[in-house]
C-alpha atoms as a PDB file:
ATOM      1  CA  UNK A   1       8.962  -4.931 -17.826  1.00  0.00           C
ATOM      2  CA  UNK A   2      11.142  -5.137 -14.808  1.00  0.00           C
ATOM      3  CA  UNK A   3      13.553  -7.676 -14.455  1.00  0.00           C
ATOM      4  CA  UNK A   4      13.322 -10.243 -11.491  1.00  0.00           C
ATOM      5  CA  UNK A   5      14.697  -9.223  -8.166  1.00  0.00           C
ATOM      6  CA  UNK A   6      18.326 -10.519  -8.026  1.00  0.00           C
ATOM      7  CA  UNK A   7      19.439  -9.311  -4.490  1.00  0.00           C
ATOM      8  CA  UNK A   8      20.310 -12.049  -2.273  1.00  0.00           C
ATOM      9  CA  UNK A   9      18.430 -11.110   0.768  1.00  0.00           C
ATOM     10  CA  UNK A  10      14.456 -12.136   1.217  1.00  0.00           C
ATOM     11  CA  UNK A  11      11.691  -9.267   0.749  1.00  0.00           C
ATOM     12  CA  UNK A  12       9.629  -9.828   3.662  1.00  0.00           C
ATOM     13  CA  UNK A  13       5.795  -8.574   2.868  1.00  0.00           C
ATOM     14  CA  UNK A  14       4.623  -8.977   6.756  1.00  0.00           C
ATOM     15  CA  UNK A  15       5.240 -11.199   9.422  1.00  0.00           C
ATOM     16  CA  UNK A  16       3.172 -14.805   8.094  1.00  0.00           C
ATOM     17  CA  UNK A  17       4.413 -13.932   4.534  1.00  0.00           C
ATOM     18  CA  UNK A  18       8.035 -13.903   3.228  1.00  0.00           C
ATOM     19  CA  UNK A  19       9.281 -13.704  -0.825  1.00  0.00           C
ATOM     20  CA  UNK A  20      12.229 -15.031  -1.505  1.00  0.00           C
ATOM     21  CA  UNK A  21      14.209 -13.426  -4.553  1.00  0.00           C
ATOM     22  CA  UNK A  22      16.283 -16.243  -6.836  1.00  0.00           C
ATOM     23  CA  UNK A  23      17.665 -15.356 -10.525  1.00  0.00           C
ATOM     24  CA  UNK A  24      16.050 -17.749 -13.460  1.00  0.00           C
ATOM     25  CA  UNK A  25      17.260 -17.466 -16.872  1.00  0.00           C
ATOM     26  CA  UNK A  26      14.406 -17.766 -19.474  1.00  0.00           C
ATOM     27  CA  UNK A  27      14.324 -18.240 -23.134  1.00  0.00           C
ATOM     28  CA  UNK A  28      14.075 -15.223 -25.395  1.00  0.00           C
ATOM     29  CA  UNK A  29      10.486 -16.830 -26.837  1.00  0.00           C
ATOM     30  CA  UNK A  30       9.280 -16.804 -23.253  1.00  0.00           C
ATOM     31  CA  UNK A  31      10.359 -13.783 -22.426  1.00  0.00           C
ATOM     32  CA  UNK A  32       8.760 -12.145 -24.977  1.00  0.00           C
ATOM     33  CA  UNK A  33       5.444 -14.011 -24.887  1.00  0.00           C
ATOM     34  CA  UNK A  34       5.434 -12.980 -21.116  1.00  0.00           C
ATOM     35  CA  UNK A  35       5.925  -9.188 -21.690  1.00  0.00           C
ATOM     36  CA  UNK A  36       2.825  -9.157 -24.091  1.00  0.00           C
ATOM     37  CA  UNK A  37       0.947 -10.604 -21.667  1.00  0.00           C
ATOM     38  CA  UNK A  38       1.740  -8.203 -19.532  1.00  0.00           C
ATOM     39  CA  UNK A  39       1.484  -5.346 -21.397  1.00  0.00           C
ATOM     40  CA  UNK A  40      -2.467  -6.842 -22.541  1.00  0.00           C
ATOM     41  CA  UNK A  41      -3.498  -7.593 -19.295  1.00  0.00           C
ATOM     42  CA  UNK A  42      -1.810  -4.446 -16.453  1.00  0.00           C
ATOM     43  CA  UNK A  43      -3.803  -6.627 -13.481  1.00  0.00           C
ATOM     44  CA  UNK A  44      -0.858  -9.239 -14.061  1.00  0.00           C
ATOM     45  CA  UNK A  45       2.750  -8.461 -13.731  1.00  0.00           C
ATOM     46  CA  UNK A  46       5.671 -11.285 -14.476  1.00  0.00           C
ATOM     47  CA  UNK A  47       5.737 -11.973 -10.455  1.00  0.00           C
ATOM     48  CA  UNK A  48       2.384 -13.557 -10.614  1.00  0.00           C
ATOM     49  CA  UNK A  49       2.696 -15.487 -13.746  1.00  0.00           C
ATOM     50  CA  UNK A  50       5.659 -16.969 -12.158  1.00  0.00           C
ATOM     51  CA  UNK A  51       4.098 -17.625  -8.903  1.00  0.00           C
ATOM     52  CA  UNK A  52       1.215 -19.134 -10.846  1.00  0.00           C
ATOM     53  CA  UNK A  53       2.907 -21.324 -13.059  1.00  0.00           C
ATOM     54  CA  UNK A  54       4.570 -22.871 -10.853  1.00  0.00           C
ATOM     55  CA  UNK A  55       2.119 -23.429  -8.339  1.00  0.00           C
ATOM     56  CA  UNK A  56      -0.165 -24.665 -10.703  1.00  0.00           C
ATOM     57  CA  UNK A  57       2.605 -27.075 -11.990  1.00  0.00           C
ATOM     58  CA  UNK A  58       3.221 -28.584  -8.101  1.00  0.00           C
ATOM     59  CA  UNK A  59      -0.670 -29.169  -7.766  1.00  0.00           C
ATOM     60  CA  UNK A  60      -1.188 -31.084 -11.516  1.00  0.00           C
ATOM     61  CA  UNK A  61       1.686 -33.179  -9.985  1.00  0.00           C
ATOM     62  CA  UNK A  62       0.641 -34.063  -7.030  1.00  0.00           C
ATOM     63  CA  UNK A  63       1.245 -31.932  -4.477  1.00  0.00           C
ATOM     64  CA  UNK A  64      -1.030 -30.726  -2.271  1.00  0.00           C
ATOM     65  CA  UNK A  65      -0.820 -28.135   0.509  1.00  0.00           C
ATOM     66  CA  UNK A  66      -3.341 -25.888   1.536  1.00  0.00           C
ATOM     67  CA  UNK A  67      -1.481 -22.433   1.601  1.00  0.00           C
ATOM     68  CA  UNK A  68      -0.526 -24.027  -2.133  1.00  0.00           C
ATOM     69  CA  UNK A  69      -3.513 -23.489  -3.297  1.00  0.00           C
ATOM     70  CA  UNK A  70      -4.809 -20.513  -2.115  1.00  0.00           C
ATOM     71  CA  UNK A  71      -1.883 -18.794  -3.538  1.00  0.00           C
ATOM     72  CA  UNK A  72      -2.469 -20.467  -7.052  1.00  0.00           C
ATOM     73  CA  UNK A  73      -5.956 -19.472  -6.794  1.00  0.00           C
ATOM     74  CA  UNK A  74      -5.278 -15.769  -6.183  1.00  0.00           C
ATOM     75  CA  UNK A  75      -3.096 -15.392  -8.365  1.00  0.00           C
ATOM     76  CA  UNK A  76      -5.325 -16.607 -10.737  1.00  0.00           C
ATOM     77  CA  UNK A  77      -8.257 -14.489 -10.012  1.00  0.00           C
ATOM     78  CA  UNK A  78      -7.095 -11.668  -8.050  1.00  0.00           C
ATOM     79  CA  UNK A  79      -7.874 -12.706  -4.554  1.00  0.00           C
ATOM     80  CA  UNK A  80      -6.077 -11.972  -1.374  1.00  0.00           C
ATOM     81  CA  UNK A  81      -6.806 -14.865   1.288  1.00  0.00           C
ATOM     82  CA  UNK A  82      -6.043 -14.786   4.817  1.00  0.00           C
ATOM     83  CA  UNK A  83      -6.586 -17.205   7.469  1.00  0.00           C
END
């Protein structure tokens, strides 16, 4: 599995859409758990369980945004929306 992109400087995808890159220290137990997954499932890769979880953690607490949850919901079921 790769490891997460640590350069400082944004990976723009296209002009509505930007990443940006920031380094996250995770415990070994999660780490590992995540690479199985990973290696099980080759539709998912560790940049869309991340972008998952943590969507789906902002909308179970509250927080709702449109562009929110069309990216949780892609990510969960392989969708690509655009307006």
């Amino acid at each position: 599995m790769q490891e997460l992109n640590q350069g400082g400087n944004p990976i723009v995808l296209n002009k509505d859409e930007e990443v940006i890159s920031f380094k996250c220290e995770l415990q070994e137990n999660l780490q590992k758990a995540m690479k199985t997954f990973v290696e099980e499932h080759p539709n998912w890769d560790q940049y869309r369980i991340i972008q998952a979880a943590i969507a789906g953690f902002l909308m179970q607490k509250g927080f709702q945004n449109r562009d929110l949850t069309r990216l949780y919901i892609g990510n969960m079921f392989s969708m690509n929306f655009r307006d």
